[in-house]
Protein backbone atom coordinates (compact mmCIF):
# COMPACT_ATOMS: atom_id res chain seq x y z
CA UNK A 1 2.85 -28.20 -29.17
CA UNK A 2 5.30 -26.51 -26.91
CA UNK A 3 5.44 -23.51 -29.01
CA UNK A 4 1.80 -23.45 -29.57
CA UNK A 5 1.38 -23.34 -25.57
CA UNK A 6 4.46 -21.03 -25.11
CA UNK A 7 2.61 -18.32 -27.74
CA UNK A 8 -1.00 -19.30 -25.99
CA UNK A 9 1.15 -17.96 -21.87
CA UNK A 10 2.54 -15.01 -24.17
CA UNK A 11 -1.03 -13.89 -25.69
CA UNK A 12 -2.89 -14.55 -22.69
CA UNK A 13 0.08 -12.69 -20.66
CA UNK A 14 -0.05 -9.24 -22.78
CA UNK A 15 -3.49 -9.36 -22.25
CA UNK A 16 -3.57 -9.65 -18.79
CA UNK A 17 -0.73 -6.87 -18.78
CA UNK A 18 -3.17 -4.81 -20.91
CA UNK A 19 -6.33 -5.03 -18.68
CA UNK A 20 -4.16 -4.59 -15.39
CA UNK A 21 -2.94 -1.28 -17.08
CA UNK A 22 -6.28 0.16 -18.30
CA UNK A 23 -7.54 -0.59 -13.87
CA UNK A 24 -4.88 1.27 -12.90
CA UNK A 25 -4.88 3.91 -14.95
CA UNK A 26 -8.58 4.84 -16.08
CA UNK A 27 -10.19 1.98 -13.80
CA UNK A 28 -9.02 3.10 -10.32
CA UNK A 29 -8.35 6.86 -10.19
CA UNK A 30 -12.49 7.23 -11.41
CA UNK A 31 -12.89 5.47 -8.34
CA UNK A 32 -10.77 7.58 -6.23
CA UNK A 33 -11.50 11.11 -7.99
CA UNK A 34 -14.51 13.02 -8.63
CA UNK A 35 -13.80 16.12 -9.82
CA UNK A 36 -16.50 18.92 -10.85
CA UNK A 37 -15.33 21.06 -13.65
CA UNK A 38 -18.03 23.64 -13.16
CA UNK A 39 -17.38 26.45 -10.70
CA UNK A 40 -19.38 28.72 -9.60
CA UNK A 41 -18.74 32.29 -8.94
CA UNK A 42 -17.85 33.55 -5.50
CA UNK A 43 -19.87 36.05 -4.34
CA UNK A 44 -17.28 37.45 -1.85
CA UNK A 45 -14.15 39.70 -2.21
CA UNK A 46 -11.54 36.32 -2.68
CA UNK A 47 -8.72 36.82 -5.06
CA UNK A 48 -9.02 34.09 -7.90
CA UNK A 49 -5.09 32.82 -8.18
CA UNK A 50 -3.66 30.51 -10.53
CA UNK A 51 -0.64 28.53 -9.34
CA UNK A 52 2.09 26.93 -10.87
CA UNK A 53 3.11 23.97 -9.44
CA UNK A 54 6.88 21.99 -9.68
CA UNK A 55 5.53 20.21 -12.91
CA UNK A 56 3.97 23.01 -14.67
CA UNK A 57 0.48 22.51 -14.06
CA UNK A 58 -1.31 25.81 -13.86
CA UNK A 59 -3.86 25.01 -10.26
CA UNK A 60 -6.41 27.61 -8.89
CA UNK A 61 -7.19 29.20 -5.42
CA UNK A 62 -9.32 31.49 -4.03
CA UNK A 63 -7.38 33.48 -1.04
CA UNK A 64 -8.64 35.71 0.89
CA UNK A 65 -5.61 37.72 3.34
CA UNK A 66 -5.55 37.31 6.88
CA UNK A 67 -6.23 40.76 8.90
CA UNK A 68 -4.51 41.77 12.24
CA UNK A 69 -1.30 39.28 11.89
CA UNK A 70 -4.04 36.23 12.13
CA UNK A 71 -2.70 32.84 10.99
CA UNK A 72 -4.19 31.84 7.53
CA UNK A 73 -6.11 28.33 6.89
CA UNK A 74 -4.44 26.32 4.06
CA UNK A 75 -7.91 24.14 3.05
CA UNK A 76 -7.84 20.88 0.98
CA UNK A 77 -10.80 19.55 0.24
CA UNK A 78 -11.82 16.14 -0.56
CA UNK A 79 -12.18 13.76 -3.19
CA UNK A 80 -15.41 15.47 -5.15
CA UNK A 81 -16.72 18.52 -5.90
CA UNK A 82 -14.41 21.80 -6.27
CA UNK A 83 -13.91 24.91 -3.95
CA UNK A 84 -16.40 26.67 -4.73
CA UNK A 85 -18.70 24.40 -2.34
CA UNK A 86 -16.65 26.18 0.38
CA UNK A 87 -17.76 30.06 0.25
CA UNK A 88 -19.36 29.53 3.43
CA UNK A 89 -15.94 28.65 5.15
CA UNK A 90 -14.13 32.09 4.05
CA UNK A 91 -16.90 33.54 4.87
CA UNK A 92 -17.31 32.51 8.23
CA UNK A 93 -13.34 32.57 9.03
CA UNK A 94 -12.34 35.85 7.25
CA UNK A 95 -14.69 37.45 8.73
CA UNK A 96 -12.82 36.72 12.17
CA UNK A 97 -9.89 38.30 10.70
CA UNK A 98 -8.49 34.50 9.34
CA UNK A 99 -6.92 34.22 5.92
CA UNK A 100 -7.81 31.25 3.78
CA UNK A 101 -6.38 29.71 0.66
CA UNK A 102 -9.10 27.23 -0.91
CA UNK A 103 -7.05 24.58 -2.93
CA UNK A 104 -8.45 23.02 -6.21
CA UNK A 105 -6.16 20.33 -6.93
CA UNK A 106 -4.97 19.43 -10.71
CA UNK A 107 -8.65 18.43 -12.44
CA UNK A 108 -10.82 20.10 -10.45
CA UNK A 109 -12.72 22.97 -11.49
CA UNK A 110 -10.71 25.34 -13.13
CA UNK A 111 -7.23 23.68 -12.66
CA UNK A 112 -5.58 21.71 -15.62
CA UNK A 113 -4.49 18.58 -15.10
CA UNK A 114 -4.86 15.33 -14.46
CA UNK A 115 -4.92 14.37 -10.33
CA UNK A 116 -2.88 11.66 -9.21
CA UNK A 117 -1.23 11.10 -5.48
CA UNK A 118 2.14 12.55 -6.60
CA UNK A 119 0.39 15.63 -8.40
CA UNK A 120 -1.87 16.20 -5.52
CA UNK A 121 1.25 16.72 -3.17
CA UNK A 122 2.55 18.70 -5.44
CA UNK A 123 -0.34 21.12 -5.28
CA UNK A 124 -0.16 21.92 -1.34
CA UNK A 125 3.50 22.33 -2.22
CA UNK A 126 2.64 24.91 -4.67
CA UNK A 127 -0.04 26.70 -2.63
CA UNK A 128 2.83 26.35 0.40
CA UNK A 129 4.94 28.06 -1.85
CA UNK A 130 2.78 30.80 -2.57
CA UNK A 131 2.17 31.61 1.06
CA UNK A 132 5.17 31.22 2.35
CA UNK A 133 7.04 33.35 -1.00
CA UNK A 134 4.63 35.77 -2.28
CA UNK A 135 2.96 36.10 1.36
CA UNK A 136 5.93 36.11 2.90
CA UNK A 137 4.19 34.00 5.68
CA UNK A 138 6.04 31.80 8.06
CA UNK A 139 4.89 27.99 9.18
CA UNK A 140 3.74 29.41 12.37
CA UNK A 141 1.36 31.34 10.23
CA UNK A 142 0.05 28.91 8.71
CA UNK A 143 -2.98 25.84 9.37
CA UNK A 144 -3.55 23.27 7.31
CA UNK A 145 -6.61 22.01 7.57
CA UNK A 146 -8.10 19.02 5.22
CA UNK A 147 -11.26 17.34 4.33
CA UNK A 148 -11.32 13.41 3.96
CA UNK A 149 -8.79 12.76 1.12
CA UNK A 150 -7.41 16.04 2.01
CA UNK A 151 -6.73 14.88 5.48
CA UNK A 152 -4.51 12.85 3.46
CA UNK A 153 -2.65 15.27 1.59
CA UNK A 154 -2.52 17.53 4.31
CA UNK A 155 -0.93 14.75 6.69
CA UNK A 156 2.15 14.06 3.50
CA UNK A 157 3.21 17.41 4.09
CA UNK A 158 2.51 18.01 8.36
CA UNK A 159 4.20 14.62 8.68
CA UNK A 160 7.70 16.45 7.54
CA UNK A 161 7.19 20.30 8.83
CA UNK A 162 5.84 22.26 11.80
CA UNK A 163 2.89 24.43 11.51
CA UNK A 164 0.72 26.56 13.67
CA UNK A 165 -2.06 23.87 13.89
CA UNK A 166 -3.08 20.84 11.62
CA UNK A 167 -6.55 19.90 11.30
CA UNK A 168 -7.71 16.51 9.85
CA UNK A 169 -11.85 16.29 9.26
CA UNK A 170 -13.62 12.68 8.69
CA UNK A 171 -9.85 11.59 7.19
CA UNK A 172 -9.56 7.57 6.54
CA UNK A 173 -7.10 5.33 7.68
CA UNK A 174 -5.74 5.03 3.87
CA UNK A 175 -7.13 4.58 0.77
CA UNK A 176 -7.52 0.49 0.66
CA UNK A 177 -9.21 0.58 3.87
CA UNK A 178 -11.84 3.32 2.19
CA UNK A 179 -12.15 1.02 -0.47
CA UNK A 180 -13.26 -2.09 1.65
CA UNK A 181 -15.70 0.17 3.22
CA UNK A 182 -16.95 1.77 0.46
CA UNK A 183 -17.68 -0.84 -1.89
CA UNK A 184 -18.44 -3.03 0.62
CA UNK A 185 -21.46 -1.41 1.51
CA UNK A 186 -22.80 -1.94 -2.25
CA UNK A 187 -22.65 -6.07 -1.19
CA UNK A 188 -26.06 -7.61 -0.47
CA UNK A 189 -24.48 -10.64 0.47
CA UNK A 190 -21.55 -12.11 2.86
CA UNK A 191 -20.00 -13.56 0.13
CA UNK A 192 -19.49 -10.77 -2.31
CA UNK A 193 -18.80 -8.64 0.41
CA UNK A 194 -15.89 -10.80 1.47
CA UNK A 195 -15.14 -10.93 -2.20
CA UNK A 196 -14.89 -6.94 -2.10
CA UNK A 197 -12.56 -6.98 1.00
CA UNK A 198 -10.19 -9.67 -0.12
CA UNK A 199 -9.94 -7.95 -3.81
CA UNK A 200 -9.24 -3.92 -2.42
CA UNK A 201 -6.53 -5.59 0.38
CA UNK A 202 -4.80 -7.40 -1.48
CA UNK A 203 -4.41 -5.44 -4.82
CA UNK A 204 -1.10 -3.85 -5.76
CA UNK A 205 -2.75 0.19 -5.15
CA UNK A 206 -0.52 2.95 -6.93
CA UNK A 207 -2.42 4.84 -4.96
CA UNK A 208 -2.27 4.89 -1.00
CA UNK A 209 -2.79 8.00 0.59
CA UNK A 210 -1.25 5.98 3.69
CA UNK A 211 -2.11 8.12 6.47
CA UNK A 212 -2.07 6.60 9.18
CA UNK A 213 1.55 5.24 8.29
CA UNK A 214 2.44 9.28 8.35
CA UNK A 215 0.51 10.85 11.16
CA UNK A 216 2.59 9.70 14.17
CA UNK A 217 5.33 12.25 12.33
CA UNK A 218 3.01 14.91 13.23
CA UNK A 219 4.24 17.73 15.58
CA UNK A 220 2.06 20.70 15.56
CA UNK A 221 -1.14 20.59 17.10
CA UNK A 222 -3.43 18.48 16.21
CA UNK A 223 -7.21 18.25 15.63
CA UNK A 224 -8.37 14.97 14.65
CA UNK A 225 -12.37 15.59 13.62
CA UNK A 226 -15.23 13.00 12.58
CA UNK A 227 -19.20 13.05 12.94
CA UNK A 228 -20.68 10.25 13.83
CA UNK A 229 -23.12 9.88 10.99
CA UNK A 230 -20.86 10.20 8.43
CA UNK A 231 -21.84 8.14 5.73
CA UNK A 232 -18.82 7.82 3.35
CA UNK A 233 -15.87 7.66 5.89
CA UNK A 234 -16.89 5.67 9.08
CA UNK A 235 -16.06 7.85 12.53
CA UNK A 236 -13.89 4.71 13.93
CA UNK A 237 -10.92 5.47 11.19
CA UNK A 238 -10.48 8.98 13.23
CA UNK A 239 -10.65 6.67 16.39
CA UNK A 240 -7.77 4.74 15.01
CA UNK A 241 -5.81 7.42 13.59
CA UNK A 242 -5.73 9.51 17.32
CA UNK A 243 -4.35 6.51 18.76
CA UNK A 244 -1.50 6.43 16.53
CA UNK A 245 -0.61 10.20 17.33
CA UNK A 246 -1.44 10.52 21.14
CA UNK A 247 -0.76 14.18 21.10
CA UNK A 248 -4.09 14.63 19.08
CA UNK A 249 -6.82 16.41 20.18
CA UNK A 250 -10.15 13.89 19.13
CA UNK A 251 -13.46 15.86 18.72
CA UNK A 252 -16.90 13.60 17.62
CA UNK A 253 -19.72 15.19 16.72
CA UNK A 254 -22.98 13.68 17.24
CA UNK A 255 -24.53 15.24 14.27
CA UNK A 256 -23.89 16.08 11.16
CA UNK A 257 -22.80 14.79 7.64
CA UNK A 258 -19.90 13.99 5.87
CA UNK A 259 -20.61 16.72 2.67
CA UNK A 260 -21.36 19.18 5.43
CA UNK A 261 -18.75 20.69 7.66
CA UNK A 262 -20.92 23.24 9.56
CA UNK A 263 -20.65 20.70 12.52
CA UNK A 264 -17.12 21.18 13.07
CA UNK A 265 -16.63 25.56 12.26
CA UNK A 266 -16.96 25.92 16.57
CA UNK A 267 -15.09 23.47 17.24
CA UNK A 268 -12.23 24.48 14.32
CA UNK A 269 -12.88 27.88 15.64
CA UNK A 270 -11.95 27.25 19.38
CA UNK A 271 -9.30 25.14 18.93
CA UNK A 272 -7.28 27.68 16.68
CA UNK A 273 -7.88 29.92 18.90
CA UNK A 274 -6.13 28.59 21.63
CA UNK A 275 -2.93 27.74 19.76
């Protein structure tokens, strides 16, 4: 009976193990990533770069060269999509004389991989390394600026150097809190929304894009940037996160959309200007 029970814990054990594995690793990154595959072609004069990062994935970048000693944008985008949804940002910033890199992390559009946390960290390390070899451009000539998740992997790496300026737009607080808000707008009840909350804070996350444990570290200055309507990452997270680095500059917007950065190009514009 003992041994019949003992087997019955071991089964029921391996199976539990088994489940918890496939979450974690097909489960929760579909949750996190969205990556488009399908780029489209730019239609201005960007240089189309493939990267090799620490690990040997190949990444792409479009890069357009800064004109007249200008600092150049480092851009991460968020968690869908690809950069080819940002033409209108080299555009509008190479055009005053700015260089910009356009990141595609490791799965997105025509980079190979797979993207994790670690791998995405990676990337901006690559593309830093690029820049700052090849380019032969210092920190102080560089921005980084990053879109919702990239806020996140833009904070990993400003949270341990100096740059010229640092620009976080509609970032969250970290990737459980995104969760509970997320998913817990799909709950037409109290109860399953409570279920939601309870199940996202208190799961074991491989995953944590924790940035408002990093942003404090933060030296260069630093544009924190949310619109109010936002409809995937709510504006108070950027509330929160300029509290925890005073030195911030906070900008709301009282229009616009998270999938649509327009709102914030003045705003971007002025503020780099001054530094």
């Amino acid at each position: 009976m003992i041994k019949r029970l003992a087997k019955a814990a071991l089964n029921l054990s391996l199976v539990f193990l088994f489940a918890l594995l496939i979450y974690y690793y097909l489960v929760l990154p579909s949750l996190i990533y969205g990556p488009i595959k399908e780029q489209t072609k730019s239609t201005l004069n960007v240089q189309d770069i493939y990267l090799n990062t620490s690990d040997n994935v190949k990444i792409n970048v479009w890069y357009v060269k800064a004109k007249n000693n200008k600092p150049t944008i480092l851009f991460c985008h968020g968690n869908g999509g690809n950069i080819s949804s940002y033409e209108d940002m080299v555009e509008i910033f190479s055009l005053k004389g700015y260089g910009v890199l356009l990141l595609d992390y490791r799965g997105y559009g025509k980079s190979e991989g797979t993207p994790s946390e670690t791998g995405l960290y990676k990337d901006i390390n690559a593309a830093l390394k690029f820049l700052r070899g090849k380019e032969k451009l210092s920190n102080n000539q560089i921005i980084l600026w990053g879109l919702s998740l990239g806020g996140a992997v833009v904070t990993e790496v400003a949270s341990k150097e100096q740059f010229k300026a640092v620009i976080l737009q509609s970032t969250f607080t970290n990737i459980k809190d995104e969760a509970v808000c997320m998913y817990g707008k799909l709950a037409k009840d109290k109860f399953t929304k409570t279920l939601i909350k309870a199940f996202f804070e208190n799961m074991i996350c491989l995953q944590k894009y924790d940035t408002e444990s990093k942003i404090a570290k933060i030296s260069s200055p630093l544009l924190i940037a949310h619109d109010i309507p936002d409809e995937v990452i709510p504006v108070k997270m950027s509330y929160e996160l300029a509290k925890l680095n005073p030195k911030a500059k906070l900008f709301i917007s009282k229009t616009g959309s998270h999938n649509d950065g327009t709102w914030l190009y003045p705003e971007a514009l002025k503020f780099i200007e001054e530094k």
